[in-house]
Protein backbone atom coordinates (compact mmCIF):
# COMPACT_ATOMS: atom_id res chain seq x y z
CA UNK A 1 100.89 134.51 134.25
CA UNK A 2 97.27 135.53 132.90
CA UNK A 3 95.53 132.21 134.44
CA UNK A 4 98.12 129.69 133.11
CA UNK A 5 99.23 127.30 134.97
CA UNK A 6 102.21 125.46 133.63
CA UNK A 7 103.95 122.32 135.29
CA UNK A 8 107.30 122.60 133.77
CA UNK A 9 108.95 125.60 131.95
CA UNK A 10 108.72 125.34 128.27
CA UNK A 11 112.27 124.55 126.76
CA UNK A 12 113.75 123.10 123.64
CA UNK A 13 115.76 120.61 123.93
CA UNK A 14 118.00 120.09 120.86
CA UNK A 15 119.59 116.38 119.91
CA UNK A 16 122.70 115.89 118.58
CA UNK A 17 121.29 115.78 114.88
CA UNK A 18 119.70 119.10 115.30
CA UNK A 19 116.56 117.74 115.71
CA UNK A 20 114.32 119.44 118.24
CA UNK A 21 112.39 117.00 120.23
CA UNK A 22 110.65 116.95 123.63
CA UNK A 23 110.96 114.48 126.12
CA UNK A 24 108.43 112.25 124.51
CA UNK A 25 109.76 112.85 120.85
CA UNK A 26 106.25 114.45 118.99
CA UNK A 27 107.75 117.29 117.57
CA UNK A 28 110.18 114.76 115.78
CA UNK A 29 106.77 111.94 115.08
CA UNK A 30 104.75 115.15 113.82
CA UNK A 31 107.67 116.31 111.32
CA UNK A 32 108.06 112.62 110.14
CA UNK A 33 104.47 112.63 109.22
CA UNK A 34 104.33 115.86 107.54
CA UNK A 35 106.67 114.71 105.62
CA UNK A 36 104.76 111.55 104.34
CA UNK A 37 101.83 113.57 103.66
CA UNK A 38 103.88 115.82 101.53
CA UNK A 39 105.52 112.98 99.48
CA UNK A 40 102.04 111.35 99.39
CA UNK A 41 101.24 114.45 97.62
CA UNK A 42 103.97 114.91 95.43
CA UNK A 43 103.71 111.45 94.23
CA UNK A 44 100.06 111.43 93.26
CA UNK A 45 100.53 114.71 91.61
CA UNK A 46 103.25 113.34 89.42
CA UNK A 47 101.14 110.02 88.89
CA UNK A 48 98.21 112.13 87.81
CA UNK A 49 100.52 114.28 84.89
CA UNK A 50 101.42 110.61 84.05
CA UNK A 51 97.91 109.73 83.89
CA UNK A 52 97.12 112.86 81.61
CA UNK A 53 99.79 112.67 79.16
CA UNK A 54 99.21 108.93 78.77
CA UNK A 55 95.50 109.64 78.15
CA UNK A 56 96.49 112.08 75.72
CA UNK A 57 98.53 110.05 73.98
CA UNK A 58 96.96 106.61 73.98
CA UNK A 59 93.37 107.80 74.52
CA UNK A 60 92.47 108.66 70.87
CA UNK A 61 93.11 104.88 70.00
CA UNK A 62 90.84 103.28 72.63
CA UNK A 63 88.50 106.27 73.00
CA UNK A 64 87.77 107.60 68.90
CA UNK A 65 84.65 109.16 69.91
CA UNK A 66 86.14 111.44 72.24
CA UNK A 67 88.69 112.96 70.63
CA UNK A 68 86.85 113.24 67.30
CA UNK A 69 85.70 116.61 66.12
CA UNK A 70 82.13 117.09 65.54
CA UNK A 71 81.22 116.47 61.74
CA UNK A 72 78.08 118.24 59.96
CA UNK A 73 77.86 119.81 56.31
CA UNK A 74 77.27 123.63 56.64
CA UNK A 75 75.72 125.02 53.26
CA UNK A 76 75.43 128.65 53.47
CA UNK A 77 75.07 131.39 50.41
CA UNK A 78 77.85 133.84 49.40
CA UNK A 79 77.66 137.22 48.14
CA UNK A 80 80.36 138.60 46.54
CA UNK A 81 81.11 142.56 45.87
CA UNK A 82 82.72 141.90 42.40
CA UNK A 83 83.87 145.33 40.76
């Protein structure tokens, strides 16, 4: 079998929940934790809009400066093309 050397036929073994596990249950362990990594995700994706629209909000009253526009008087000449 091209130089592998297996102890025991691979097989799925399917619980009653649809699940597919081995004998020691990682398949199941590996999904769980997928999982948590994806909520992990999800949740600090949502806390981070949060985070944004509250600085948006909020943010000009604590932070003035930074949401100010840059003042400066501009004095430049104009020509007119009066007929």
């Amino acid at each position: 079998m091209n130089a592998v050397i297996l102890r025991k036929r691979p097989y799925i073994n399917t619980a009653k929940g649809g699940n597919q596990t081995t004998e020691n249950g990682r398949e199941a362990y590996e999904g769980q934790a997928m999982w948590r990594l994806i909520k992990a995700l999800l949740f600090l994706t949502i806390l981070a809009g949060i985070g944004l629209i509250a600085y948006a909000y909020i943010g000009p009253i604590f932070f003035p400066a930074d949401f100010a526009a840059p003042t400066e008087e501009v004095t430049r000449p104009v020509t007119l093309d009066a007929n």
